[in-house]
Protein backbone atom coordinates (compact mmCIF):
# COMPACT_ATOMS: atom_id res chain seq x y z
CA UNK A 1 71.51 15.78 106.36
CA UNK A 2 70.28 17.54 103.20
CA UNK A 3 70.20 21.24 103.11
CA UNK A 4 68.19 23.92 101.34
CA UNK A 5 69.12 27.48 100.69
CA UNK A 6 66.62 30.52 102.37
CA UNK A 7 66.74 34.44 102.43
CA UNK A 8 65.78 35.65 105.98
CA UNK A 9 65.21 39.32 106.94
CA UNK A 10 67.70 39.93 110.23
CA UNK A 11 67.78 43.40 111.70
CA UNK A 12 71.50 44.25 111.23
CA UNK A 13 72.39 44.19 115.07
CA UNK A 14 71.30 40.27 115.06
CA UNK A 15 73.45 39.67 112.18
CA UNK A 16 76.14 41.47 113.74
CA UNK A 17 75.78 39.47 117.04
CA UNK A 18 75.16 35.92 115.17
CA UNK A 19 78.43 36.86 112.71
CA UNK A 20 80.37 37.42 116.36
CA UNK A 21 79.20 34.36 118.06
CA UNK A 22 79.98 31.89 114.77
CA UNK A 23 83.58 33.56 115.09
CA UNK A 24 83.86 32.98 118.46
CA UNK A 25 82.70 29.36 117.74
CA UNK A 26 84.59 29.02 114.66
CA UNK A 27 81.22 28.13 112.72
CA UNK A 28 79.53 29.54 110.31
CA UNK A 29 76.74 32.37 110.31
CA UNK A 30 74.10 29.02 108.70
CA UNK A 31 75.79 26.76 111.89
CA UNK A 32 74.92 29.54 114.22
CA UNK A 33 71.25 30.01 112.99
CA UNK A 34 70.52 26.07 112.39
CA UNK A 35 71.89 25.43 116.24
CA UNK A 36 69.61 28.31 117.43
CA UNK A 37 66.43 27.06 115.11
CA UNK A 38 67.48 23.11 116.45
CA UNK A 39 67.39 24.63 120.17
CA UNK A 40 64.20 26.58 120.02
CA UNK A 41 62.50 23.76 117.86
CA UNK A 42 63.68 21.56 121.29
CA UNK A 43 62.03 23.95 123.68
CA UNK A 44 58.38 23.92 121.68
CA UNK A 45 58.51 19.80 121.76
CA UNK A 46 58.94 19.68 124.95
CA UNK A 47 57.20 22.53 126.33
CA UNK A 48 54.10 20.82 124.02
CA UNK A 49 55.31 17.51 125.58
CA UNK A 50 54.75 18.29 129.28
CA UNK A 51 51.30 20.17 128.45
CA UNK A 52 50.44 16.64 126.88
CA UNK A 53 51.48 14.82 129.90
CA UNK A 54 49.69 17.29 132.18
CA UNK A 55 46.61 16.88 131.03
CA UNK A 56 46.99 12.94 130.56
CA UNK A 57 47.70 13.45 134.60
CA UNK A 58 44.71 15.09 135.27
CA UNK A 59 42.54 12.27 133.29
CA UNK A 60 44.34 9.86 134.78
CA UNK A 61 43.11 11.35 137.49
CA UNK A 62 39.38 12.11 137.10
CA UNK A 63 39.49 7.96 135.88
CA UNK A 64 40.82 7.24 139.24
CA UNK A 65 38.12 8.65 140.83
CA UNK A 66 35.56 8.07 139.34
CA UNK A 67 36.69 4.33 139.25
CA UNK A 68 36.77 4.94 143.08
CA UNK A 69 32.91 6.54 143.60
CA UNK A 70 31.67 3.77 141.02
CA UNK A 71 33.55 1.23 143.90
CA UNK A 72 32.15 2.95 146.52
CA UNK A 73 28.41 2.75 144.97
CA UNK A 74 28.73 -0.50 144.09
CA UNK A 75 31.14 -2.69 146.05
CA UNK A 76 29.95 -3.27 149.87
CA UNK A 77 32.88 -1.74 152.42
CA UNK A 78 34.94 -4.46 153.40
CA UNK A 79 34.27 -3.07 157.59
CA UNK A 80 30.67 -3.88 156.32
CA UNK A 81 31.33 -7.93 155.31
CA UNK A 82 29.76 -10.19 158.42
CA UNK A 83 33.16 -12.25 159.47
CA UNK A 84 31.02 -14.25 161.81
CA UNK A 85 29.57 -16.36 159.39
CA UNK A 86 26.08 -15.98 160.44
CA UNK A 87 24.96 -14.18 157.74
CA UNK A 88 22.62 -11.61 159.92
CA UNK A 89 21.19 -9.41 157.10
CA UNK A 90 23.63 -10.41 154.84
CA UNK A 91 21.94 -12.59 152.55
CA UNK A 92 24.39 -15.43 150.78
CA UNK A 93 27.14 -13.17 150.20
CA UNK A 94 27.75 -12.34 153.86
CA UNK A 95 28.18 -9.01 152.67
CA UNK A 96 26.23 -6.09 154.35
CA UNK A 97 24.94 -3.98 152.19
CA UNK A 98 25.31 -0.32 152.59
CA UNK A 99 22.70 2.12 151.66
CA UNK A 100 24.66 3.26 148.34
CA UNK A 101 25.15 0.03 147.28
CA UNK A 102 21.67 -1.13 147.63
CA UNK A 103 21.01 1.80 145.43
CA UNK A 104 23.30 1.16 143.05
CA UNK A 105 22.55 -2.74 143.17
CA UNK A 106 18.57 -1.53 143.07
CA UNK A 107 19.13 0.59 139.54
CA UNK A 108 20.20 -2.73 138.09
């Protein structure tokens, strides 16, 4: 991976505490840093990530149901279909209508 040379300001107690953690690694003070950057770099994508697939959730949801009032509106309940085959009130469908879907049906 290429590489490019940078001056950073570090309090002196950071360096000191980076300097003793590449020792204790056995990398160096740029290893140390780049891992740390890498991690926290990690963390934002997926912290921005799960916000993303939140709020794909909640459309998801609010599709869902307003898919499911449109239905409701529009389709006849299935409790309302005449099985009996006489069609009372029906008309060729043998669907009854309700009173929301004769609305909806009426706005057409």
């Amino acid at each position: 991976m290429p590489t490019e040379k940078v001056t950073i300001t570090l309090p002196v107690t950071v360096i000191r505490q980076i300097d003793a953690l590449a020792r204790k690694r056995g990398q160096t003070r740029s290893a140390v840093l780049a891992s740390a950057a890498k991690e926290e770099l990690a963390k934002i994508e997926a912290d921005a990530m799960r916000v993303g697939y939140l709020e794909l959730n909640r459309e998801n949801k609010r599709f869902a149901e307003q898919g499911a009032r449109i239905a409701e509106e529009t389709l006849p309940a299935w409790e309302d279909k005449d099985w009996s085959g006489e069609g009372r009130s029906t008309g060729s469908t043998g669907i009854r209508r309700t009173a929301a879907s004769k609305r909806a049906y009426a706005r057409r």
